[in-house]
N, C-alpha and C. Protein backbone atom coordinates (compact mmCIF):
# COMPACT_ATOMS: atom_id res chain seq x y z
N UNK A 1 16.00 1.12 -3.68
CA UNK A 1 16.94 1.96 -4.36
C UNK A 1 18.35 1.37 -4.27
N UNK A 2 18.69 0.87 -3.19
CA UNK A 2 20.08 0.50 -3.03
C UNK A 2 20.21 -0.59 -3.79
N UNK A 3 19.35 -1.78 -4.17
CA UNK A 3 19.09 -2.70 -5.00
C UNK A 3 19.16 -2.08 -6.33
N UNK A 4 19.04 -1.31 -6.67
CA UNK A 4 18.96 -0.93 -8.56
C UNK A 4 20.60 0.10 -8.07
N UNK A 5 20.87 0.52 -7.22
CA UNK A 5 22.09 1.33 -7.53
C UNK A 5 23.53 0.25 -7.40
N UNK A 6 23.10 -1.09 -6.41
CA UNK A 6 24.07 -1.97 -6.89
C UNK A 6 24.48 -2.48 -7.97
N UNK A 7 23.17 -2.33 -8.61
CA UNK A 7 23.57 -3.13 -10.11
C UNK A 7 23.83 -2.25 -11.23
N UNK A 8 23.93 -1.01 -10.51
CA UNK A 8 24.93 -0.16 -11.77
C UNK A 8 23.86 0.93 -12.07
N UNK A 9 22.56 0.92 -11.91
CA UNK A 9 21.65 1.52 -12.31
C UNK A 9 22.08 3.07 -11.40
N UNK A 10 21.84 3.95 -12.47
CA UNK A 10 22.14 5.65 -11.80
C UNK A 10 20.41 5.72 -11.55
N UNK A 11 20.04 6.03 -10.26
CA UNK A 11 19.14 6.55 -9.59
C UNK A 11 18.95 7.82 -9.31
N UNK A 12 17.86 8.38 -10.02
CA UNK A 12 17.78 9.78 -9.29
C UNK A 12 16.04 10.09 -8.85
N UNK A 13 16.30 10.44 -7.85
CA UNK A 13 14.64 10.42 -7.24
C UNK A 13 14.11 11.60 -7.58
N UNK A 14 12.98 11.55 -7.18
CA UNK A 14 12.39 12.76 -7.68
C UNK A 14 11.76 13.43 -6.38
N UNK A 15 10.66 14.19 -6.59
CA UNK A 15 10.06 14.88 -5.58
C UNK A 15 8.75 14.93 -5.08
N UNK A 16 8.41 14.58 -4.07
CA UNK A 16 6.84 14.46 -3.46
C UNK A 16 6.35 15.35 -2.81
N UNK A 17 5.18 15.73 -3.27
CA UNK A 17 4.46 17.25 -2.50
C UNK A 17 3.09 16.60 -1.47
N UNK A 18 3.10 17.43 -0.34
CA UNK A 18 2.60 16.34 0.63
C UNK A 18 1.09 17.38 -0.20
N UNK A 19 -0.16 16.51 -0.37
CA UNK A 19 -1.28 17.36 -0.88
C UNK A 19 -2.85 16.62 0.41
N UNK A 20 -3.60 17.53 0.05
CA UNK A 20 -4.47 16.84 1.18
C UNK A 20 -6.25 16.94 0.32
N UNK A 21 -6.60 15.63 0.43
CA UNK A 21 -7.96 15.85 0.08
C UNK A 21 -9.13 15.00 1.06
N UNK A 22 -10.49 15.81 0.56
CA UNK A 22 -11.21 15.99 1.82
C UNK A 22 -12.45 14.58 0.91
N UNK A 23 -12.99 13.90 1.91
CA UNK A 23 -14.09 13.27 1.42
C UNK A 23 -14.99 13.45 1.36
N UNK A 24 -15.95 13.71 0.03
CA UNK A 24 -16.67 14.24 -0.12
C UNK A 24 -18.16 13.94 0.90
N UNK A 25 -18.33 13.04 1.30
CA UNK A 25 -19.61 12.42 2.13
C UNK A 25 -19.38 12.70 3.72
N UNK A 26 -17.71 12.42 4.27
CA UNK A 26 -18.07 13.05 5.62
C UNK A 26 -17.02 14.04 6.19
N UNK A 27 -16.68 14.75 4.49
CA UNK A 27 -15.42 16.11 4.87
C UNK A 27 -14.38 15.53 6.20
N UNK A 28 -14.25 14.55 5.97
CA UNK A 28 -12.74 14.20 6.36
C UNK A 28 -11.65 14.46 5.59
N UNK A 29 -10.48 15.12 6.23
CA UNK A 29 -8.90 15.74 5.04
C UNK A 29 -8.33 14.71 5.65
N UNK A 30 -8.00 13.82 4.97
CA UNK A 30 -6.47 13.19 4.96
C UNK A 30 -5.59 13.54 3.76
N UNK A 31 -3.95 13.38 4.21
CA UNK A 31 -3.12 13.80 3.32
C UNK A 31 -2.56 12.76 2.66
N UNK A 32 -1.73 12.80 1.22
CA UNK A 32 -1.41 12.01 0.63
C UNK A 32 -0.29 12.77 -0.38
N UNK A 33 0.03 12.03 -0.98
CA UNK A 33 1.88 13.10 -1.81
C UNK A 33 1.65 12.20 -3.43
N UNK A 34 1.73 13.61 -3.88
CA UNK A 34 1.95 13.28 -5.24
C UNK A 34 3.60 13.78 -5.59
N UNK A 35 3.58 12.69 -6.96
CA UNK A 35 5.00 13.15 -7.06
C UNK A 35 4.94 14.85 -8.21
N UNK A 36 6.05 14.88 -8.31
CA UNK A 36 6.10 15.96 -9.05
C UNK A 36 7.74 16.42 -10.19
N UNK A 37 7.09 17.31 -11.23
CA UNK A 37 8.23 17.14 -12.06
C UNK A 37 8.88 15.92 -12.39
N UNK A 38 8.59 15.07 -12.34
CA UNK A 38 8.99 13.73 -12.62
C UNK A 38 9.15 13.35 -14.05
N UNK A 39 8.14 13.90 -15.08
CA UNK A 39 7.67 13.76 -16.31
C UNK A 39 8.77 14.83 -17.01
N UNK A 40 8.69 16.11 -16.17
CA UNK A 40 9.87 17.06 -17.21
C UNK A 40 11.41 16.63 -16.88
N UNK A 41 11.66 16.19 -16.09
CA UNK A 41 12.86 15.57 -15.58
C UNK A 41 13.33 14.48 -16.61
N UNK A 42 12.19 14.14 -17.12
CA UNK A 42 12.21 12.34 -17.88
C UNK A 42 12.69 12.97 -19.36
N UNK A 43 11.99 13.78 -19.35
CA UNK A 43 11.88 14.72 -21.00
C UNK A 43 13.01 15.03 -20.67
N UNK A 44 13.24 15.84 -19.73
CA UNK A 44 15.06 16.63 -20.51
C UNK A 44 15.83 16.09 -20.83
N UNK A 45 15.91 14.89 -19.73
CA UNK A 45 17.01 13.99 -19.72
C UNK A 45 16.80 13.13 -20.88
N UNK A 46 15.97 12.96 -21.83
CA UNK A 46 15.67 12.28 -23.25
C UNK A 46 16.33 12.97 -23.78
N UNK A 47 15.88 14.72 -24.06
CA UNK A 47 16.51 15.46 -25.24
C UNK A 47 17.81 15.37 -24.88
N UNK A 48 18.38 15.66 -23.64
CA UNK A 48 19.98 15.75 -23.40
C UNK A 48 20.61 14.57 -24.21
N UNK A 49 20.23 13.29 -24.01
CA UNK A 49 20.74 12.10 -23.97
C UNK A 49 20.45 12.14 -26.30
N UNK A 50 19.56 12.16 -26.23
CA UNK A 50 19.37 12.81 -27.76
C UNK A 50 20.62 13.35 -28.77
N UNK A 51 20.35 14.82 -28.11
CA UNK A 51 20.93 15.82 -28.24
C UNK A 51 22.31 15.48 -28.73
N UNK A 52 23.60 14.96 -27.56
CA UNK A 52 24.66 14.52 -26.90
C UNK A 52 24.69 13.79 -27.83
N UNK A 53 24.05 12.66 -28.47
CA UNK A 53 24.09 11.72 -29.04
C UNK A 53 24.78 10.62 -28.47
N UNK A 54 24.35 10.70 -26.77
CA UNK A 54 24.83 9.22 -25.46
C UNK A 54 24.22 8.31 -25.58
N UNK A 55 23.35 7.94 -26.67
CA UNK A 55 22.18 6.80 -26.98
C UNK A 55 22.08 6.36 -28.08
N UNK A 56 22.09 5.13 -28.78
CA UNK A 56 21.67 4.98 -29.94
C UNK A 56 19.92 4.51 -30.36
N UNK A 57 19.66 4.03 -29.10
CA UNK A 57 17.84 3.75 -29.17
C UNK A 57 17.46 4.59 -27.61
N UNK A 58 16.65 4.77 -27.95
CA UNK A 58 16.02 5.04 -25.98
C UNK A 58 14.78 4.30 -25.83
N UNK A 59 14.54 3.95 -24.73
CA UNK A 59 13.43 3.13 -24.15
C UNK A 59 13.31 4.37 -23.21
N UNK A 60 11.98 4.59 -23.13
CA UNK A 60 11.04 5.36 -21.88
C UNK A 60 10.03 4.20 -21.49
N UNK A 61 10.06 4.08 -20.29
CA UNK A 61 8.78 3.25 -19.47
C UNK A 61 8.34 4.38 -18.77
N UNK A 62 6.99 4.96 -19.27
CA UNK A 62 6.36 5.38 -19.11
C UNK A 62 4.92 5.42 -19.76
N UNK A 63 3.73 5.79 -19.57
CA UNK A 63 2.72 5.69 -19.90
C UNK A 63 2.22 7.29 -20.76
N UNK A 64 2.74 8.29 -19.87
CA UNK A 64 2.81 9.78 -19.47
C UNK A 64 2.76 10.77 -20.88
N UNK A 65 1.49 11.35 -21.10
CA UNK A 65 1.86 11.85 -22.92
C UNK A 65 2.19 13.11 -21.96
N UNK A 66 2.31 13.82 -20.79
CA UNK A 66 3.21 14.99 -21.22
C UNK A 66 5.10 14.48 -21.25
N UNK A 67 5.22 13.51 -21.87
CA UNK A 67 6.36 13.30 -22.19
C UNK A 67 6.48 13.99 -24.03
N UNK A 68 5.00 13.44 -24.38
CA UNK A 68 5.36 13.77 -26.15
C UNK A 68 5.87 15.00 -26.61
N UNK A 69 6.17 16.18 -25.89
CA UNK A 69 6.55 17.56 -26.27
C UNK A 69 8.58 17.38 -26.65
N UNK A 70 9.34 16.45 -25.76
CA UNK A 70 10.47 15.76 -25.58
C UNK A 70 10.68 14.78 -26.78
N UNK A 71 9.50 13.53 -27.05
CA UNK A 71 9.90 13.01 -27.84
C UNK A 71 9.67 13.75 -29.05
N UNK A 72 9.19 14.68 -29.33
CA UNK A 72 8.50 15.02 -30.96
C UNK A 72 10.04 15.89 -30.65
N UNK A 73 10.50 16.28 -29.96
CA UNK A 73 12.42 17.36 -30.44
C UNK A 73 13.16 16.30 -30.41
N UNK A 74 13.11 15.15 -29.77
CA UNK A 74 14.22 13.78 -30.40
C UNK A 74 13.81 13.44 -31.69
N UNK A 75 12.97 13.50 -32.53
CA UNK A 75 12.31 12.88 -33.73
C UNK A 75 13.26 14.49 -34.42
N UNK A 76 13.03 15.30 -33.54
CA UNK A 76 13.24 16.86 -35.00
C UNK A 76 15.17 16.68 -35.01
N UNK A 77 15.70 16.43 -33.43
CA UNK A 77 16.74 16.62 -33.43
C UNK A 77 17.75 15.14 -34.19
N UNK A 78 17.13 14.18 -34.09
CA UNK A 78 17.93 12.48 -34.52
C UNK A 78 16.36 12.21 -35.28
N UNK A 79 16.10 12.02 -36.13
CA UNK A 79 15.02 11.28 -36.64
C UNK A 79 15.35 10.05 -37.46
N UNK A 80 17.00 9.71 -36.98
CA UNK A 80 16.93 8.56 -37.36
C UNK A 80 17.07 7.30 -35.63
N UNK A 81 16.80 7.79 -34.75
CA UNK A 81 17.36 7.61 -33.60
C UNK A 81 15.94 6.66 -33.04
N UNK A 82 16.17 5.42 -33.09
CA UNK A 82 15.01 4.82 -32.41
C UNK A 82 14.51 4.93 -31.43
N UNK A 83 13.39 5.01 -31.02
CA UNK A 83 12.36 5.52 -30.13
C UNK A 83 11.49 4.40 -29.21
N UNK A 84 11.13 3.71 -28.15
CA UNK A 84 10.51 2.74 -27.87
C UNK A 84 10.05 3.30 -26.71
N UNK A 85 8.38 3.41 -26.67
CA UNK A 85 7.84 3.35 -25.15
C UNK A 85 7.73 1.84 -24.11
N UNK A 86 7.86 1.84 -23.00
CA UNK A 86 7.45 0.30 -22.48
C UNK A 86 6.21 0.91 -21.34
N UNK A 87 5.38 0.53 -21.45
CA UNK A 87 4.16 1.31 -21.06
C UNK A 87 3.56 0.31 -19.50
N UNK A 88 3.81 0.27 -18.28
CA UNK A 88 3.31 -0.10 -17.34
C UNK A 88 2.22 -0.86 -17.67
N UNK A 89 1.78 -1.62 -16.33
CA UNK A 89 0.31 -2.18 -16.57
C UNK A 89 -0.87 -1.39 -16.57
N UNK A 90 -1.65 -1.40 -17.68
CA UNK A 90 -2.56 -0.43 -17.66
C UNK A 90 -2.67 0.86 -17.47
N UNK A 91 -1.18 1.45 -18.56
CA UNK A 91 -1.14 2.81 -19.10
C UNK A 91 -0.58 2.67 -20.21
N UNK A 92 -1.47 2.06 -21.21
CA UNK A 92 -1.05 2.14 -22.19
C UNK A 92 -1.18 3.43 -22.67
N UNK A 93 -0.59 3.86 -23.80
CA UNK A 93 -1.09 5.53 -24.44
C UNK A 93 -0.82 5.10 -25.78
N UNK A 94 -2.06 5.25 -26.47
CA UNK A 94 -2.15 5.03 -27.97
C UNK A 94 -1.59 6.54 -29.09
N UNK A 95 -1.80 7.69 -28.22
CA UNK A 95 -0.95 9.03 -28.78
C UNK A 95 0.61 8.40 -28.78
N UNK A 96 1.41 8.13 -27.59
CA UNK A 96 2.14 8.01 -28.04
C UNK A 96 3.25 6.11 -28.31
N UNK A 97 2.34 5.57 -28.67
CA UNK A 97 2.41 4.15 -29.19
C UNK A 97 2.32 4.80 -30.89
N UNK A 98 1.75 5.64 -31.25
CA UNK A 98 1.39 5.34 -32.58
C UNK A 98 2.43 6.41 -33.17
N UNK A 99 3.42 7.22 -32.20
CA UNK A 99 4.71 8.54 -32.72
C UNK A 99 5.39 7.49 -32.32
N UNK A 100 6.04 6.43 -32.04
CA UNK A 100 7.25 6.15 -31.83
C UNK A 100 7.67 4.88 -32.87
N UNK A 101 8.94 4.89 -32.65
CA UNK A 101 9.26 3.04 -33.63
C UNK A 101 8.59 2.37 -32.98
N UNK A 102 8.59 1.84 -32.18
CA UNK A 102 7.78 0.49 -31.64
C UNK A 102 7.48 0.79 -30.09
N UNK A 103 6.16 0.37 -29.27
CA UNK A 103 6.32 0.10 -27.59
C UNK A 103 5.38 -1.33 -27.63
N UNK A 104 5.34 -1.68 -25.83
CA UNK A 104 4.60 -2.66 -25.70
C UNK A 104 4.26 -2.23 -24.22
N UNK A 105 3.63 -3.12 -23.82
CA UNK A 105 3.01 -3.21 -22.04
C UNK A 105 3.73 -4.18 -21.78
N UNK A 106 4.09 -3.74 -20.48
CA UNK A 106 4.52 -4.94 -19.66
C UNK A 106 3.31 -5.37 -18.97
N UNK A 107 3.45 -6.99 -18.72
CA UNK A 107 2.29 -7.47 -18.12
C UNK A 107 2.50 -8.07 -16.61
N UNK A 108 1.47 -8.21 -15.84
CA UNK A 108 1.34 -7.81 -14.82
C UNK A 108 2.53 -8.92 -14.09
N UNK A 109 2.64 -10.28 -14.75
CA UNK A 109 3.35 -11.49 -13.92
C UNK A 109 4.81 -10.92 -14.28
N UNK A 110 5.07 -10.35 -15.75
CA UNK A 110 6.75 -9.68 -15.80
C UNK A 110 7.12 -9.20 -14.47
N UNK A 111 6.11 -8.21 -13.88
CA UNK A 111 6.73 -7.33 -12.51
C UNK A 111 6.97 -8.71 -11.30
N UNK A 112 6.43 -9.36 -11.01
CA UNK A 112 6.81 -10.81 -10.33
C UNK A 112 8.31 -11.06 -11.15
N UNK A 113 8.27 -11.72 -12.22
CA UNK A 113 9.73 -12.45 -12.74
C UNK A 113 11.11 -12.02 -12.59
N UNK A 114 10.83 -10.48 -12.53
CA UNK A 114 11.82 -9.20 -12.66
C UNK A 114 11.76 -9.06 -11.39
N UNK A 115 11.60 -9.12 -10.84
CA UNK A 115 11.71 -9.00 -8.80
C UNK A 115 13.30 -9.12 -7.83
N UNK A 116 13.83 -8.40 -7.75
CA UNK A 116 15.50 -8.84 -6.88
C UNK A 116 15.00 -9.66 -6.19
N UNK A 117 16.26 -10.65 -5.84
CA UNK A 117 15.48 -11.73 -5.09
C UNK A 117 15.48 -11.07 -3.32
N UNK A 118 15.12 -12.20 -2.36
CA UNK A 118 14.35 -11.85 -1.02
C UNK A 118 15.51 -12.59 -0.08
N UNK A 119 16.36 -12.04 0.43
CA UNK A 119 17.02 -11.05 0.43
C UNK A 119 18.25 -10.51 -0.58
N UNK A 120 18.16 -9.68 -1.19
CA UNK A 120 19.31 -8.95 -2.08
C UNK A 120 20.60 -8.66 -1.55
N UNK A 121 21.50 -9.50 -2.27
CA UNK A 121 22.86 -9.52 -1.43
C UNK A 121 23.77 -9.07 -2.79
N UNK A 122 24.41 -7.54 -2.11
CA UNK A 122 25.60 -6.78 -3.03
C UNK A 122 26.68 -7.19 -3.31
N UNK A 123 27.15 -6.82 -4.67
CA UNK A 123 28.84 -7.47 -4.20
C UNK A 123 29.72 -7.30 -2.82
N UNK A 124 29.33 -6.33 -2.48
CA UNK A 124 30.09 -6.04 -1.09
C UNK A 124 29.50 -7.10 -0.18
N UNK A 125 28.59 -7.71 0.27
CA UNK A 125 28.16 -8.18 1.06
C UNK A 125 26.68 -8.04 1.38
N UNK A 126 26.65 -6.47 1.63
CA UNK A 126 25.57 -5.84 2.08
C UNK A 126 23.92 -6.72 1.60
N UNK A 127 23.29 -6.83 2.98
CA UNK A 127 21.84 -7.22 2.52
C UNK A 127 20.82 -6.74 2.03
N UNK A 128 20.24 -6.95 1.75
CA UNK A 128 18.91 -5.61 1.74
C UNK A 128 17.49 -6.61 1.04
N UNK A 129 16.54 -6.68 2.30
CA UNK A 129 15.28 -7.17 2.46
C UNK A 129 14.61 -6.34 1.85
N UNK A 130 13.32 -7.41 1.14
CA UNK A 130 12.55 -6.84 0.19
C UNK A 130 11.35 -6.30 1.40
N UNK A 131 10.91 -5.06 1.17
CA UNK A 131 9.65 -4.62 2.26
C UNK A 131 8.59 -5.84 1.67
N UNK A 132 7.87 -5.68 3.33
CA UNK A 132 6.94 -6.41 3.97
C UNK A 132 5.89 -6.44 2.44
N UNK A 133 5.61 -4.76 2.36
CA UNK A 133 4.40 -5.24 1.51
C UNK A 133 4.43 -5.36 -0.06
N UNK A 134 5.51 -5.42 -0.29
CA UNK A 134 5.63 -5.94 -1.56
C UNK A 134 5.36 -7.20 -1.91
C-alpha cells in the first residue's frame, strides 16, 4: 500500500469478514476472510466519478458482473463517456466485455513486468521491501 500511495495512487481499502468453513471429509473448521462490499464501493465510486463528470474514460479492473448494475447508470447517465473493463487473469466476463467500449485481460507475465521494484525507495527516502511471498 505504501508503494501505490507514494506514487500518487489514492488507496482505499476495503473490508474483510473473518468466515469459517468446515471440511467436508474430516469436519475440520478453519477460518479464512472474505472481502466484502468491495464491488458496491467500486460501483458508487464509478457513478460518482460519472455523475461529477471527474472522468473522461474510466477503466475498471475488475472481472465482477455485480459491477454491471453501476455501469448500465454510467451508459444512462454519460452515454457518450467511454467505458473499458481490464479483466485479471482468468476473470474474464463476457456479460460485461460485450456492454462496454472495449476491455482486455491482463496476462499473467504483465503482473511480473508491472512489479515495484525490490526494494521500493520513496521520494522521501523511505524503503519498503517487497514481502517474502510474493
Amino acid at each position: 500500500m505504501g508503494c501505490l500511495e507514494a506514487t500518487g495512487v489514492n488507496v482505499r481499502l476495503g473490508r474483510f469478514q473473518k468466515i469459517h468453513h468446515t471440511c467436508p471429509k474430516c469436519e475440520h473448521i478453519f477460518p479464512d476472510y472474505e472481502e466484502k462490499e468491495s464491488d458496491v464501493a467500486m460501483g458508487v465510486k464509478l457513478v460518482d466519478v460519472c455523475f461529477h463528470k471527474k472522468c473522461d474514460v474510466a477503466v475498471v479492473v475488475s472481472g465482477d458482473t455485480d459491477l454491471w448494475p453501476a455501469v448500465k447508470m454510467c451508459k444512462k447517465i454519460r452515454p457518450e463517456m467511454p467505458i473499458f473493463f481490464v479483466f485479471p487473469y482468468l476473470r474474464k466476463n463476457d456479460i460485461l466485455a460485450n456492454q462496454v467500449t472495449a476491455s482486455f485481460s491482463i496476462k499473467p507475465d504483465t503482473y511480473k513486468r508491472f512489479q515495484f521494484s525490490d526494494p521500493f525507495v520513496t521520494k522521501s527516502g523511505k524503503t519498503i521491501p517487497k514481502p517474502f511471498h510474493w
